[in-house]
N, C-alpha and C. Protein backbone atom coordinates (compact mmCIF):
# COMPACT_ATOMS: atom_id res chain seq x y z
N UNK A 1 -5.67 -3.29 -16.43
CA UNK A 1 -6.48 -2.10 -16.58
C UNK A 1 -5.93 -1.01 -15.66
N UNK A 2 -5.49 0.01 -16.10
CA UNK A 2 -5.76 1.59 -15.57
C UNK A 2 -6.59 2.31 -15.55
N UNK A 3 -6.81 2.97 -14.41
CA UNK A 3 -8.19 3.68 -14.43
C UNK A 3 -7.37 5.01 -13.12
N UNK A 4 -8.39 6.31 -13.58
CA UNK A 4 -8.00 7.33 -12.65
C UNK A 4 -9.71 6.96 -11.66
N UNK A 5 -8.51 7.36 -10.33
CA UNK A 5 -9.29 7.33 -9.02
C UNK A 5 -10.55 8.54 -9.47
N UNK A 6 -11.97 8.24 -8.75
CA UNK A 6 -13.07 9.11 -8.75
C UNK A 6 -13.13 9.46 -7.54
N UNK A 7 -13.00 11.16 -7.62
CA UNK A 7 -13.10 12.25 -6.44
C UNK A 7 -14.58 12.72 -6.26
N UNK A 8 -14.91 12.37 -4.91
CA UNK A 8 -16.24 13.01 -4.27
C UNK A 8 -15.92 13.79 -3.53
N UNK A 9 -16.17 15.50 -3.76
CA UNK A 9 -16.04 16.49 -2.69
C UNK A 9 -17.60 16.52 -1.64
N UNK A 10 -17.49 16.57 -0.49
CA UNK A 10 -18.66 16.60 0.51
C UNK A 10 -18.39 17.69 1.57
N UNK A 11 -19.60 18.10 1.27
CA UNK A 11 -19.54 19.48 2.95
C UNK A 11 -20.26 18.86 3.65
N UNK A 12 -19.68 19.23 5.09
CA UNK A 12 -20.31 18.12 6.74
C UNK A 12 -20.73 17.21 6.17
N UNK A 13 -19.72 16.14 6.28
CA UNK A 13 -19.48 14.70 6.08
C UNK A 13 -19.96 14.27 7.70
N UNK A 14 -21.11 13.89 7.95
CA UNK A 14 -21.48 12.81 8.62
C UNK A 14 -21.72 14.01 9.59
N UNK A 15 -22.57 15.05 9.81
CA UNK A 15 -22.58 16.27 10.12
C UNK A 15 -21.26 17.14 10.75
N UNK A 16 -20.17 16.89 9.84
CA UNK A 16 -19.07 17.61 10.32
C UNK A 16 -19.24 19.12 9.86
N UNK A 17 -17.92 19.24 9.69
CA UNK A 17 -17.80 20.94 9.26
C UNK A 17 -16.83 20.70 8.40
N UNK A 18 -17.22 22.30 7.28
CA UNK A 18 -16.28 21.88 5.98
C UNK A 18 -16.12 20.81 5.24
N UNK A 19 -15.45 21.21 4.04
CA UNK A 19 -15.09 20.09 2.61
C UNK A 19 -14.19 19.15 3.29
N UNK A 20 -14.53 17.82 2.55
CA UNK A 20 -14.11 16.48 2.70
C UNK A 20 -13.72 16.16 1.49
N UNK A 21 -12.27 15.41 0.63
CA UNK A 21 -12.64 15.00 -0.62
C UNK A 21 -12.40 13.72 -0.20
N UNK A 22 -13.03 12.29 -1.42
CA UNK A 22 -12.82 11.41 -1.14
C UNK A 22 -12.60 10.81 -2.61
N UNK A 23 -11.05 10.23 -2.19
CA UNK A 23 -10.61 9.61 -3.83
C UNK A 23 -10.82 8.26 -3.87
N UNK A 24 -11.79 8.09 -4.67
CA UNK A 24 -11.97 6.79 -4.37
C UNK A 24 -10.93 5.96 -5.17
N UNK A 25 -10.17 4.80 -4.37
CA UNK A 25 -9.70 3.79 -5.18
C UNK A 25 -10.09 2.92 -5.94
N UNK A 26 -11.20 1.94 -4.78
CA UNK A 26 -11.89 0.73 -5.66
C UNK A 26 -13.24 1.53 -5.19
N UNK A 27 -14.07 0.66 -6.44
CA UNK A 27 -15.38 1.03 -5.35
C UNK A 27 -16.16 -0.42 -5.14
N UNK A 28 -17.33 -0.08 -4.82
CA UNK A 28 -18.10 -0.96 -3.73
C UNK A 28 -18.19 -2.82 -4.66
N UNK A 29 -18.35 -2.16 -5.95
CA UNK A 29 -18.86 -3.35 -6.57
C UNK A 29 -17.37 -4.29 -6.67
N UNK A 30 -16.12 -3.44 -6.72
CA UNK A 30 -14.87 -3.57 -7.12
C UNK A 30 -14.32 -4.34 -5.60
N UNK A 31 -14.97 -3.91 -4.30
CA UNK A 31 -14.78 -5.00 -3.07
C UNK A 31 -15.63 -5.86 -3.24
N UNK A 32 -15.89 -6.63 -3.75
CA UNK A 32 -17.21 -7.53 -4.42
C UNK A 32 -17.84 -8.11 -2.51
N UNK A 33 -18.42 -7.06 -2.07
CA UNK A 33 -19.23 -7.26 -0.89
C UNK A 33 -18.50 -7.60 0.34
N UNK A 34 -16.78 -7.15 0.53
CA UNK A 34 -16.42 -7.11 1.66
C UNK A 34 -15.78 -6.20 1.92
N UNK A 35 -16.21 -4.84 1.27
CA UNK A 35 -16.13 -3.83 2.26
C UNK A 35 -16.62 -2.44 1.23
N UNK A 36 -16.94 -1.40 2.11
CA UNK A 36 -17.85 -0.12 1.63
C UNK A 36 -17.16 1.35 0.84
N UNK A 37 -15.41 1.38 1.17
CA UNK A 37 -15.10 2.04 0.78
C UNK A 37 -13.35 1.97 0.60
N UNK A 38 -12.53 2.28 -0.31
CA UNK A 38 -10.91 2.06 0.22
C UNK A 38 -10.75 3.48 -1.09
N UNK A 39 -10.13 4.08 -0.24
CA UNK A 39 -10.10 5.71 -0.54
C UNK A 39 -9.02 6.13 0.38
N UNK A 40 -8.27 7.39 -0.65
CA UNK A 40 -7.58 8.63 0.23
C UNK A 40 -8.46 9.50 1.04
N UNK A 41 -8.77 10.02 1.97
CA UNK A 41 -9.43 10.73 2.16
C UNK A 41 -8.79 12.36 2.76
N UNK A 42 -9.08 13.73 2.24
CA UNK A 42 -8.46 14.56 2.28
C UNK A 42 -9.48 15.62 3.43
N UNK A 43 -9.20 15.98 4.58
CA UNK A 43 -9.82 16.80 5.17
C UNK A 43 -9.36 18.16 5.23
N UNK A 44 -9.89 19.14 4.51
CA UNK A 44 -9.40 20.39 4.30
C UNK A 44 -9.21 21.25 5.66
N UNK A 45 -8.24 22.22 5.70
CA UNK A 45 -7.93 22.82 7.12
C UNK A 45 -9.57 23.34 7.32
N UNK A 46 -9.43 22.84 8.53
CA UNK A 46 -10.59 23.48 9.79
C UNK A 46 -11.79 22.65 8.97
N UNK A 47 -11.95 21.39 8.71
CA UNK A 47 -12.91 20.29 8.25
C UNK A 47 -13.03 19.39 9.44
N UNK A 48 -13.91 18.57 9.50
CA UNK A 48 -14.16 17.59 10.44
C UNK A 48 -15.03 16.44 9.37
N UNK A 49 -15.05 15.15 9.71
CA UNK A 49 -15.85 14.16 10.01
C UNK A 49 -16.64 13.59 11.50
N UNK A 50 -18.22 14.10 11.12
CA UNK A 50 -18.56 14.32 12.35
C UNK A 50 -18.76 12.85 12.84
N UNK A 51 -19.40 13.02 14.55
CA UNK A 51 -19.64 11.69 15.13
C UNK A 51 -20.60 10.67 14.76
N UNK A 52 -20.20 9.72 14.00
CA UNK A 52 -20.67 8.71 13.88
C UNK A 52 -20.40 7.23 14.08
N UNK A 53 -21.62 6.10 14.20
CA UNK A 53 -21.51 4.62 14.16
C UNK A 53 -20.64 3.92 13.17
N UNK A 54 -20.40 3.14 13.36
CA UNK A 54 -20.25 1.83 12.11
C UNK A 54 -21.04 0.72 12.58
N UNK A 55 -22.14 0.54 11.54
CA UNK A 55 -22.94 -0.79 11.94
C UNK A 55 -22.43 -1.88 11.19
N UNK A 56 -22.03 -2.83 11.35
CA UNK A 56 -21.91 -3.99 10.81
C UNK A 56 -20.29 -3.79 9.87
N UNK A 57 -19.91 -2.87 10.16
CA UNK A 57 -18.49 -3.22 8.97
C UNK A 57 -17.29 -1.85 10.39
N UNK A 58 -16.48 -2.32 10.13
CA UNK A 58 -15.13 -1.86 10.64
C UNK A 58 -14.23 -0.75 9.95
N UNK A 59 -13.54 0.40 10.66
CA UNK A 59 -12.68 1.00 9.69
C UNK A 59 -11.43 1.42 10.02
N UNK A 60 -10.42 1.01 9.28
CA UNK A 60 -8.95 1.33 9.76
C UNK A 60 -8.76 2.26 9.14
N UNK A 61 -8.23 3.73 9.38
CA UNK A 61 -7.44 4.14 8.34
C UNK A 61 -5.65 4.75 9.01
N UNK A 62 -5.27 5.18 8.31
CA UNK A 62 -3.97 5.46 8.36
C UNK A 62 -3.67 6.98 7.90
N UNK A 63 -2.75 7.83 8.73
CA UNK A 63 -2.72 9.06 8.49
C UNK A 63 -1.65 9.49 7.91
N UNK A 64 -1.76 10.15 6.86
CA UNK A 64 -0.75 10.16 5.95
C UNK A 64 0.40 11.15 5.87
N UNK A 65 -0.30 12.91 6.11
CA UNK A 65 0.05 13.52 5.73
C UNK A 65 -1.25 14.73 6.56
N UNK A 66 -0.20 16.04 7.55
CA UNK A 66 -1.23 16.63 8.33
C UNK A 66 -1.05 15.95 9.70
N UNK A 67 -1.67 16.62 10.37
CA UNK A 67 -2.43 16.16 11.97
C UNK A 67 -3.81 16.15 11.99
N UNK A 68 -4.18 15.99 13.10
CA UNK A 68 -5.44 15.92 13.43
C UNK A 68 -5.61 15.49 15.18
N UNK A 69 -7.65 16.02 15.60
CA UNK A 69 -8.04 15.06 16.78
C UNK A 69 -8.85 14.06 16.29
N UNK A 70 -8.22 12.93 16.70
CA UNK A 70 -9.49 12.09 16.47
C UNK A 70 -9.88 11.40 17.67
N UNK A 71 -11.52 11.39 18.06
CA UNK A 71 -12.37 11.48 18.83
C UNK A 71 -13.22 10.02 18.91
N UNK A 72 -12.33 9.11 19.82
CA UNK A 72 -12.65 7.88 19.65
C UNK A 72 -14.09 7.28 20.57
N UNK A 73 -13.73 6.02 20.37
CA UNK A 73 -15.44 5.34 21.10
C UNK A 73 -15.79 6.07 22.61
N UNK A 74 -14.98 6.56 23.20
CA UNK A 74 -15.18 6.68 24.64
C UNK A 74 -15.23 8.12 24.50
N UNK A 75 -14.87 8.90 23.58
CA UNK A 75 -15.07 10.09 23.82
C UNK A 75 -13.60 10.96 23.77
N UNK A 76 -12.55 10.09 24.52
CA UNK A 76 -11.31 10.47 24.54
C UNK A 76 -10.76 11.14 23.24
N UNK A 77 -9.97 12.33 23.08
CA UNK A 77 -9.51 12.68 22.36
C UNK A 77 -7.80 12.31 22.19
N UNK A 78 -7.29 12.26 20.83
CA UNK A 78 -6.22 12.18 21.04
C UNK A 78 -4.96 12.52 19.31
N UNK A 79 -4.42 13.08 19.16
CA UNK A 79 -3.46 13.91 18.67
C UNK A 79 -2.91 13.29 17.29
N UNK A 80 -3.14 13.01 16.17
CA UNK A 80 -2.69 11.75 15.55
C UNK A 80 -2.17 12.74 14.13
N UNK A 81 -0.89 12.02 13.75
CA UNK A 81 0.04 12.01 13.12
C UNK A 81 0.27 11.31 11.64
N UNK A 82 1.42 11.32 11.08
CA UNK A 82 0.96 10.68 9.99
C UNK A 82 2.03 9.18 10.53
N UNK A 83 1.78 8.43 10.10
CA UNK A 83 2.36 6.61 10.29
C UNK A 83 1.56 6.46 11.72
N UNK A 84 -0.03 7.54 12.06
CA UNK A 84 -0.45 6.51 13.61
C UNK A 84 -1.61 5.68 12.68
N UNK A 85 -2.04 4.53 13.05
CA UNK A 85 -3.45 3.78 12.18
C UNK A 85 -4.75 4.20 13.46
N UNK A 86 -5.96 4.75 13.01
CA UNK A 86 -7.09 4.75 14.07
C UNK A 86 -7.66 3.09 13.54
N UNK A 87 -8.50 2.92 14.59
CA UNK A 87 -8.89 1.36 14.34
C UNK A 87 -10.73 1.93 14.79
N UNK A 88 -11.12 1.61 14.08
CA UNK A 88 -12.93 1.69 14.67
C UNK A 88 -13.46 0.23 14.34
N UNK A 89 -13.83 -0.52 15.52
CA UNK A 89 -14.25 -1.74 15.95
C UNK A 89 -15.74 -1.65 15.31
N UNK A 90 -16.40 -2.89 15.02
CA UNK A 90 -18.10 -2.91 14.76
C UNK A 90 -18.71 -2.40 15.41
N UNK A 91 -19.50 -1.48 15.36
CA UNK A 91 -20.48 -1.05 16.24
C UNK A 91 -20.01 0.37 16.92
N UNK A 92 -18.85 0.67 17.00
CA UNK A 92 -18.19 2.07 17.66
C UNK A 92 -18.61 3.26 17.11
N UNK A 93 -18.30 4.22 17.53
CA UNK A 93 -18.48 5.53 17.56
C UNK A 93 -17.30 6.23 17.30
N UNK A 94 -16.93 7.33 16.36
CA UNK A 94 -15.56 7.89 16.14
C UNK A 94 -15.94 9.42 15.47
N UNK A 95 -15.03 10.34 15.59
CA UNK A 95 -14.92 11.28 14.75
C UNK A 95 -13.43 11.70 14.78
N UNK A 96 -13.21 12.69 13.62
CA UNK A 96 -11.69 13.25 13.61
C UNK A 96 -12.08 15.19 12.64
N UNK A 97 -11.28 15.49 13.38
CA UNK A 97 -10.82 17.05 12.76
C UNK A 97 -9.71 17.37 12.79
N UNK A 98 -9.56 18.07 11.38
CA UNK A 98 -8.57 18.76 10.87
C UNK A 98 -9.00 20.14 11.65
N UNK A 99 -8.05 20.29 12.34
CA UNK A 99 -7.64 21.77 13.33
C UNK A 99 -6.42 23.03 12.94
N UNK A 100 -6.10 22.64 12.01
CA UNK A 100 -4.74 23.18 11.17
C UNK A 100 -5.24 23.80 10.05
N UNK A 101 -3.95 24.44 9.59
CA UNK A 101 -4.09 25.45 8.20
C UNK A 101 -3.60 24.66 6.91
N UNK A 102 -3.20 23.31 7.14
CA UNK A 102 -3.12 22.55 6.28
C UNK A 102 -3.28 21.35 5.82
N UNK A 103 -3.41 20.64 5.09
CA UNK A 103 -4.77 19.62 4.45
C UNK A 103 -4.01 18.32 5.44
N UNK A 104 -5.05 17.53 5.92
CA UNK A 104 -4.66 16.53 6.19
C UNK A 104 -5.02 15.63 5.32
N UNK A 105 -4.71 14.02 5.80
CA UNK A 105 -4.69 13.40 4.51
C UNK A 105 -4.39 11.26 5.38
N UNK A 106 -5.68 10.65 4.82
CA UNK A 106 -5.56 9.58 5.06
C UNK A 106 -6.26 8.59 4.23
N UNK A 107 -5.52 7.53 4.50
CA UNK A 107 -6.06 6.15 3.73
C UNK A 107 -7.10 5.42 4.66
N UNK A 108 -8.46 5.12 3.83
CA UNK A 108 -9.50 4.80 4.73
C UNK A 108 -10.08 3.47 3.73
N UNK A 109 -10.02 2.52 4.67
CA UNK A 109 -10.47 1.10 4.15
C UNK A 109 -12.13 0.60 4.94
N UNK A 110 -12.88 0.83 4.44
CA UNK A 110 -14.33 0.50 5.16
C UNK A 110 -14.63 -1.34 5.09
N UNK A 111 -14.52 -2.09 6.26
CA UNK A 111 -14.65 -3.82 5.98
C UNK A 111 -16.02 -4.06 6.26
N UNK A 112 -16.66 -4.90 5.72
CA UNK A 112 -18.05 -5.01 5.95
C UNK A 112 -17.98 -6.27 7.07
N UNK A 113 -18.54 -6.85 8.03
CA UNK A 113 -18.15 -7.52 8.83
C UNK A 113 -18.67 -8.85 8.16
N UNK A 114 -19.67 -9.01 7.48
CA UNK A 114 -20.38 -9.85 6.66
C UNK A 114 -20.13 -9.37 5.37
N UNK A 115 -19.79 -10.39 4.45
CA UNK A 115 -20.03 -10.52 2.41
C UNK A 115 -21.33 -10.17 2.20
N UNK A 116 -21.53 -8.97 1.92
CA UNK A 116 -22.99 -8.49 1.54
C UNK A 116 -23.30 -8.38 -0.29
């Protein structure tokens, strides 16, 4: 089976700033309960994903294309590129912004820590 990816555009994603698109690859039913999301995700210049948790599931993603800050559990900021991976542990705290005039761009895999 072929199928085209389904795009969700979102303004303040998780109270950020600015458009977010999110292409979805699989979706939820398609991780059959081990994990919430596996998507490109595109942050338009001067966009953010604001600060938020992960309860119970984990998220790696990988930066593709663009820069960015991303604004990890402790608060620390730090400069990320495309081939760096962010890692958000169960239970952490993270955000990232696009600070540039041009689109950034990453692969985001959401793991549920439990088969829900």
């Amino acid at each position: 089976m072929v199928r085209k990816e389904r795009v969700v555009t979102v303004e303040g994603l998780r109270d950020g700033k600015g458009t977010v698109e999110i292409h979805h690859f699989l979706e939820k039913e398609e991780l059959m309960g081990h994990g919430g999301m596996y998507a490109r995700v595109i942050l338009k210049p001067h966009s953010s994903i604001g600060w938020h948790q992960h309860v119970g599931n984990t998220e790696p993603y990988a930066i593709i294309k663009g820069e960015g800050t991303f604004v990890d559990n402790d608060g620390s900021k730090t400069t990320v590129y495309p081939g760096d991976v962010c890692l958000i542990e169960v239970g952490q705290w993270h955000s990232i912004e696009n600070n540039t005039d041009e689109d950034m761009e990453m692969i985001a895999l959401i793991i549920n820590e439990e088969a829900k």
